[in-house]
Protein backbone atom coordinates (compact mmCIF):
# COMPACT_ATOMS: atom_id res chain seq x y z
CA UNK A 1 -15.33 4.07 -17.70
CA UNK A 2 -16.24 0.79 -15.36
CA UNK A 3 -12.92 -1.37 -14.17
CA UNK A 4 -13.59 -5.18 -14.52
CA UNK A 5 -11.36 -7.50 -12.78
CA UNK A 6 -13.32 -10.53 -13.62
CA UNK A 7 -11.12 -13.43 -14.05
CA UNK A 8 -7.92 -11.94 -12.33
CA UNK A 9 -6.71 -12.69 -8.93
CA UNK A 10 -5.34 -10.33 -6.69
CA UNK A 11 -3.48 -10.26 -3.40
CA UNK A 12 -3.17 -7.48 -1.20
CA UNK A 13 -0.46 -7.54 1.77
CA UNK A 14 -1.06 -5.50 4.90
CA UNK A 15 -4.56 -5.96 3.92
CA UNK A 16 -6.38 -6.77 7.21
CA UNK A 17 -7.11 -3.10 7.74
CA UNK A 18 -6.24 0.58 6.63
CA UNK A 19 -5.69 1.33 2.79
CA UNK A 20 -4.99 -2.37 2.30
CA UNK A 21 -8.12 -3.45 3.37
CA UNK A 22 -9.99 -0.83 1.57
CA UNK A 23 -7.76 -2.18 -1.48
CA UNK A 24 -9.30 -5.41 -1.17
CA UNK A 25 -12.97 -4.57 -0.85
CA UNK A 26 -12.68 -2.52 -4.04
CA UNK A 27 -10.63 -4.87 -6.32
CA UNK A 28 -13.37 -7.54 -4.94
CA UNK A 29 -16.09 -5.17 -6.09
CA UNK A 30 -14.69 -4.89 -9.51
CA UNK A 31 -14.86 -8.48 -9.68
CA UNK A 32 -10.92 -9.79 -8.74
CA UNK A 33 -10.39 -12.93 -6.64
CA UNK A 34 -8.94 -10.76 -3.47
CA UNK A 35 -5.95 -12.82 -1.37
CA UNK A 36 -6.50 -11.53 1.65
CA UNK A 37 -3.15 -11.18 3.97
CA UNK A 38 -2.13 -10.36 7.68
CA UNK A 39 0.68 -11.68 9.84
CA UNK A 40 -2.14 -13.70 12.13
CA UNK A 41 -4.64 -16.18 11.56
CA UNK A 42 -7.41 -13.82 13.83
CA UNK A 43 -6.71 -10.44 11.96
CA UNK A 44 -7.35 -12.61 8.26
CA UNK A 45 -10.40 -14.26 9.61
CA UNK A 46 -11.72 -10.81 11.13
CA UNK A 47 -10.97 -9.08 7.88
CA UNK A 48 -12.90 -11.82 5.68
CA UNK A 49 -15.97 -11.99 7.97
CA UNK A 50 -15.84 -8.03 7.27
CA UNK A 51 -15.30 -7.84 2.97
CA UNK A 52 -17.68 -10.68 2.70
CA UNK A 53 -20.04 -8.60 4.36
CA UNK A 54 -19.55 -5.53 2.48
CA UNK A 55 -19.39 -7.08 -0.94
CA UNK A 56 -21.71 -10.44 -0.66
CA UNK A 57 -20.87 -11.18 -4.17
CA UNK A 58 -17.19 -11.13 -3.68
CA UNK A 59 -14.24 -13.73 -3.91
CA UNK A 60 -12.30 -13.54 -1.11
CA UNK A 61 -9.50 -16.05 0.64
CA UNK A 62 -6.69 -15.30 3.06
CA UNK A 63 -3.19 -16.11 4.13
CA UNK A 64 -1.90 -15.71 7.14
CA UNK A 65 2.16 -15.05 6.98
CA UNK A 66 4.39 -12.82 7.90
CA UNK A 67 5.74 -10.85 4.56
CA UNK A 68 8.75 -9.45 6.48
CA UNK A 69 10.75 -12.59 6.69
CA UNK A 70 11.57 -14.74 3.99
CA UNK A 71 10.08 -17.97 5.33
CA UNK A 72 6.46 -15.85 5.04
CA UNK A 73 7.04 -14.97 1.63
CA UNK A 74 7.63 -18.77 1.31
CA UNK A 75 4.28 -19.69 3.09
CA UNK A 76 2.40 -17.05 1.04
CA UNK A 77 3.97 -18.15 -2.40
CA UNK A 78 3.43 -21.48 -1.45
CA UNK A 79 0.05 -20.74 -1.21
CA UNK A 80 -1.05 -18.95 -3.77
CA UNK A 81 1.69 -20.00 -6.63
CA UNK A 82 0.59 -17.48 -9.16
CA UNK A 83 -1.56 -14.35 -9.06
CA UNK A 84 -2.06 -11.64 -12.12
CA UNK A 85 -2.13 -8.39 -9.60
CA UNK A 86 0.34 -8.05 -6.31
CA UNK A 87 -0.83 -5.41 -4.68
CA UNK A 88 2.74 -4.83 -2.41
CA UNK A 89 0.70 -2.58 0.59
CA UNK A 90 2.72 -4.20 3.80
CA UNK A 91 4.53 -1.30 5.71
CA UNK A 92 5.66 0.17 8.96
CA UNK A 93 7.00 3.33 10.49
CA UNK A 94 7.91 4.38 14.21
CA UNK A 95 8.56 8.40 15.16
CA UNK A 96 12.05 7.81 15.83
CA UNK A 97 14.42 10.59 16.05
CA UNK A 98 17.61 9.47 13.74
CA UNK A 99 19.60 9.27 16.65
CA UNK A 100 18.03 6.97 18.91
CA UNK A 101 16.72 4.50 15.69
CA UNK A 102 19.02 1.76 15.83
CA UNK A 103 20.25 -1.05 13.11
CA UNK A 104 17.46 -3.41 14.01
CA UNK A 105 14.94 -0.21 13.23
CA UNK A 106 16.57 0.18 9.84
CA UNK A 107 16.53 -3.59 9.63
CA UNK A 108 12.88 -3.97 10.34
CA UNK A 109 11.25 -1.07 8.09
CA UNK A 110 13.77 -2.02 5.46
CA UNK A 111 12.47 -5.91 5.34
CA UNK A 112 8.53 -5.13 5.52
CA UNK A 113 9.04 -1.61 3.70
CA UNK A 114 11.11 -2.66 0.85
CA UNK A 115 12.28 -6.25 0.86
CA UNK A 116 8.52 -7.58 1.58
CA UNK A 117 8.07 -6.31 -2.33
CA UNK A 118 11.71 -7.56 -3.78
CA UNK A 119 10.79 -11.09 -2.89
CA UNK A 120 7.26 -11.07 -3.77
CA UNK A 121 8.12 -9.70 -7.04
CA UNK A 122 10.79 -11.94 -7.49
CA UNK A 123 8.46 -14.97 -7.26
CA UNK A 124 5.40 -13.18 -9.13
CA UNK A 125 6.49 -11.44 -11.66
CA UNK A 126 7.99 -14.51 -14.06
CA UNK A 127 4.46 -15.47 -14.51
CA UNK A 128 3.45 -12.26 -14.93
CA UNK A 129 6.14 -12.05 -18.29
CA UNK A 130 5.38 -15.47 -19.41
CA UNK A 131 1.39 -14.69 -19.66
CA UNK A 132 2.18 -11.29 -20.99
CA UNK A 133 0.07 -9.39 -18.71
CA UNK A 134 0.22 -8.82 -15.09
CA UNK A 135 0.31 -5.78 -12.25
CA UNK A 136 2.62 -5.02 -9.72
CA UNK A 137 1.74 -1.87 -7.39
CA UNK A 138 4.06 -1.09 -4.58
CA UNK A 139 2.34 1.36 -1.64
CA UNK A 140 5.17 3.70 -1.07
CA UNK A 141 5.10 7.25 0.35
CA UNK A 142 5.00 10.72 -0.28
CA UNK A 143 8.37 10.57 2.79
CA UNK A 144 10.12 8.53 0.15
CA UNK A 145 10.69 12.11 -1.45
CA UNK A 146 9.72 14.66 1.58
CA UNK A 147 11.82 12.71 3.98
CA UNK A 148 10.61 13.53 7.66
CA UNK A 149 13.32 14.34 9.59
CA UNK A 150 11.94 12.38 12.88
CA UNK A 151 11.55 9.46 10.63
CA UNK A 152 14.44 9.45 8.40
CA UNK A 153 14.60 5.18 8.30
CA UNK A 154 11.09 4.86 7.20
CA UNK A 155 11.81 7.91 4.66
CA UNK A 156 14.93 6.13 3.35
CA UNK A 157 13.09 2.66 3.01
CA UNK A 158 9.85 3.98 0.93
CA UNK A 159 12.75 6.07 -0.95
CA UNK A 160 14.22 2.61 -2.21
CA UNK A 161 10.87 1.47 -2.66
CA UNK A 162 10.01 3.59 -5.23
CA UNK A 163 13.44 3.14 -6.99
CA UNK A 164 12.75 -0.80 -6.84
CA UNK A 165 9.28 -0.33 -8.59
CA UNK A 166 11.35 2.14 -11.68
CA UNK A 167 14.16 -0.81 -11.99
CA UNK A 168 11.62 -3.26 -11.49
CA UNK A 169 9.26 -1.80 -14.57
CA UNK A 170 12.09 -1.94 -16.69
CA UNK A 171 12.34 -5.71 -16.80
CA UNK A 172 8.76 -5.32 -17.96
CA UNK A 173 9.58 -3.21 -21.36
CA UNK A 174 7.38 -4.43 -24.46
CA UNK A 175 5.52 -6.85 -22.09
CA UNK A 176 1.76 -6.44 -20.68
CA UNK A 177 3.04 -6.13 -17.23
CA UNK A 178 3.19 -2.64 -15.33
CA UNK A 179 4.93 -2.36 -12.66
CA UNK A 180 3.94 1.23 -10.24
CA UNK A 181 4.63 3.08 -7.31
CA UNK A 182 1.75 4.98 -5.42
CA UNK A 183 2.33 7.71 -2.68
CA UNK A 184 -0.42 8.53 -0.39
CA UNK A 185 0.61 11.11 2.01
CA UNK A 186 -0.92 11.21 5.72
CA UNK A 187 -3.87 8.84 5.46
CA UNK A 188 -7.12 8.25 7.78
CA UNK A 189 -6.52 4.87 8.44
CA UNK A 190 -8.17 2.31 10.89
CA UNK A 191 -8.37 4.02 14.69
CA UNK A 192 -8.42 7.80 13.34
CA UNK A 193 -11.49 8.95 14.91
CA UNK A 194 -10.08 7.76 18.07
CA UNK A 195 -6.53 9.52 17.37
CA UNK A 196 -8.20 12.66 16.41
CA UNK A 197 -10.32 12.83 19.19
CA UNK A 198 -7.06 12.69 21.56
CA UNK A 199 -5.47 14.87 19.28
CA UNK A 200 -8.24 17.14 19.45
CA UNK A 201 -7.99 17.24 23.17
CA UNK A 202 -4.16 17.37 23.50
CA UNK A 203 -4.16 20.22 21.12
CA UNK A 204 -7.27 22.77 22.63
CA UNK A 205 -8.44 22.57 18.95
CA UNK A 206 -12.71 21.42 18.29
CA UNK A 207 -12.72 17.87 16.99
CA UNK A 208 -14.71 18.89 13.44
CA UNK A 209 -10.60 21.04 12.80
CA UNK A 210 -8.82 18.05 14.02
CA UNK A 211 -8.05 16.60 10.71
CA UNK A 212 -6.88 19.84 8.94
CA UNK A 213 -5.01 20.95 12.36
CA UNK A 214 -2.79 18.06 12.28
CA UNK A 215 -2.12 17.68 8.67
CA UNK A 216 -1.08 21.50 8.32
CA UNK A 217 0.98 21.02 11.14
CA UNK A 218 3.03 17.97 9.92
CA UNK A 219 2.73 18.94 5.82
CA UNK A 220 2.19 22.56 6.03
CA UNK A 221 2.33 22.28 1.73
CA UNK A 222 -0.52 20.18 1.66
CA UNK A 223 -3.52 21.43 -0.74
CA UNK A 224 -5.73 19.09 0.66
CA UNK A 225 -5.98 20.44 4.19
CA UNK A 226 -7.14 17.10 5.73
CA UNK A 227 -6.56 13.51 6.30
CA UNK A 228 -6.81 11.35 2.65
CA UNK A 229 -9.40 8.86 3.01
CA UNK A 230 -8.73 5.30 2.40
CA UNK A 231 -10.88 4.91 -0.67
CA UNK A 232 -9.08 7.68 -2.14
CA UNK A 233 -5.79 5.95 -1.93
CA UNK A 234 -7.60 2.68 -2.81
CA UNK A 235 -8.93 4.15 -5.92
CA UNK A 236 -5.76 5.04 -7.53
CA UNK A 237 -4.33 1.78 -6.54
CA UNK A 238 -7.11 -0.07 -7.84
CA UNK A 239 -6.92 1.78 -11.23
CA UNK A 240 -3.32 1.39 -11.47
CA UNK A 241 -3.92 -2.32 -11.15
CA UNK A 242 -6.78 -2.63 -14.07
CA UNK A 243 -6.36 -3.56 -18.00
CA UNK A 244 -7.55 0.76 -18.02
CA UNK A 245 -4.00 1.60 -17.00
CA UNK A 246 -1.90 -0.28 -19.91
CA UNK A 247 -0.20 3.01 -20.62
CA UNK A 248 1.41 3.91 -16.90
CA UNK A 249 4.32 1.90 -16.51
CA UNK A 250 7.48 3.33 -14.14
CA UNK A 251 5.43 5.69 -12.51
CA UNK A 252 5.44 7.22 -8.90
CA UNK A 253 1.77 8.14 -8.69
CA UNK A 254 0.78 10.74 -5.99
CA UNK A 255 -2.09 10.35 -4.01
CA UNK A 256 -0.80 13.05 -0.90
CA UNK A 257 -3.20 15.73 -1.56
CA UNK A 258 -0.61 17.90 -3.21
CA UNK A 259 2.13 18.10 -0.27
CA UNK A 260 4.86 17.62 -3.46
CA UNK A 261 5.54 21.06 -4.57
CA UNK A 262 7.38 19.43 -7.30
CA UNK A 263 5.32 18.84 -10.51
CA UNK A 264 6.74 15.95 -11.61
């Protein structure tokens, strides 16, 4: 089984770093045109210099805007009009106990979290219908189901997030456009080693336990026992977003190492 993306263009939000920038360097090996997005000029330019490194015979472009406000979503769409796979990967979260997380903290994860997707999809997905074939993958959670109870607004906001992308599919029926959820769990994003290394320290525990130390204590169902990678997020997102997956449409697809006890 190989995944071609030749011909297709993709773009990626969030995707100067972490699973969104892992995103791009895989859709751009698999042969997609990879938009490239971050909210500043610097962190776009950084992140090209970097994918065009890794994969030489790549496409890659970027645009800097801000997808949490609507006049980014405006400067994105405006440039780049069209696009056959929105990867929606833009996100946030604070640890902030329910009490102290005020309207503007709802406010904020709720624009980037959710409403970052809503308009993007609102613009995108037309295009998508009128061609008969497109993609639309929205980077949720495994909180939008296990809420955390110290992060209850970033819970609730990937909980309508994967709601939007079940509504949002059903526009899609009899169409060649999917539209899908994914839900990594705790992920070893950009600045881990660093993290675990102070986490290693803070808790008396030897680095080489670090990862399955913290991940036990925070989701003590995980099967996984450790940090997920980036690539194996990226790899289910990057599936989910080929001509392979033609038959998952709807679906909240769990890439959390198996802290769901729920089978469905």
């Amino acid at each position: 089984m190989e995944i071609d993306l030749t011909g297709l263009t993709a773009l990626v939000t969030g995707s100067t770093r972490g699973i969104g920038f892992t995103t791009a360097e895989r859709l751009g090996e698999s042969g997609a045109s990879v938009v490239v997005n971050g909210r500043t000029q610097d962190a776009v330019d950084a992140a090209l210099d970097a994918l065009r490194s890794a994969v030489p015979s790549g496409s890659f472009r970027g645009v800097a805007a801000d997808v949490a406000t609507a006049s980014g979503i405006d400067a994105l769409t405006a440039a780049e009009p069209s696009v056959d796979i929105l990867v929606s990967n833009a996100a946030v979260f604070d640890w902030i106990p329910f009490f102290e997380a005020t309207d503007e903290v709802w406010q904020h994860h709720l624009d980037i979290n959710l409403m970052s997707g809503v308009r993007l999809a609102r613009h995108y997905l037309p295009g998508m219908v009128e061609q008969n074939w497109g993609r639309i993958v929205l980077v949720a959670s495994e909180a939008g189901f296990n809420l955390p109870p110290d992060m209850i607004h970033y819970g609730v906001s990937k909980a309508a997030e994967i709601a939007f992308a079940r509504g949002l599919a059903e526009t899609t029926a009899g169409t060649g456009v999917t539209v899908n959820s994914i839900l990594p769990g705790p992920t070893a994003s950009s600045g881990a080693d660093d993290f675990l290394e102070s986490y290693a320290k803070e808790n008396d525990v030897p680095l080489e336990k670090a990862s399955h130390h913290l991940i036990t204590s925070i989701r003590p169902t995980t099967l996984l026992q450790r940090l997920a990678t980036t690539d194996e997020v990226a790899n289910m997102i990057v599936y989910v977003a080929s001509r392979l997956s033609s038959a998952t449409n709807g679906a909240a697809l769990r890439a959390e190492g198996g802290i769901l006890r729920h089978p469905g």
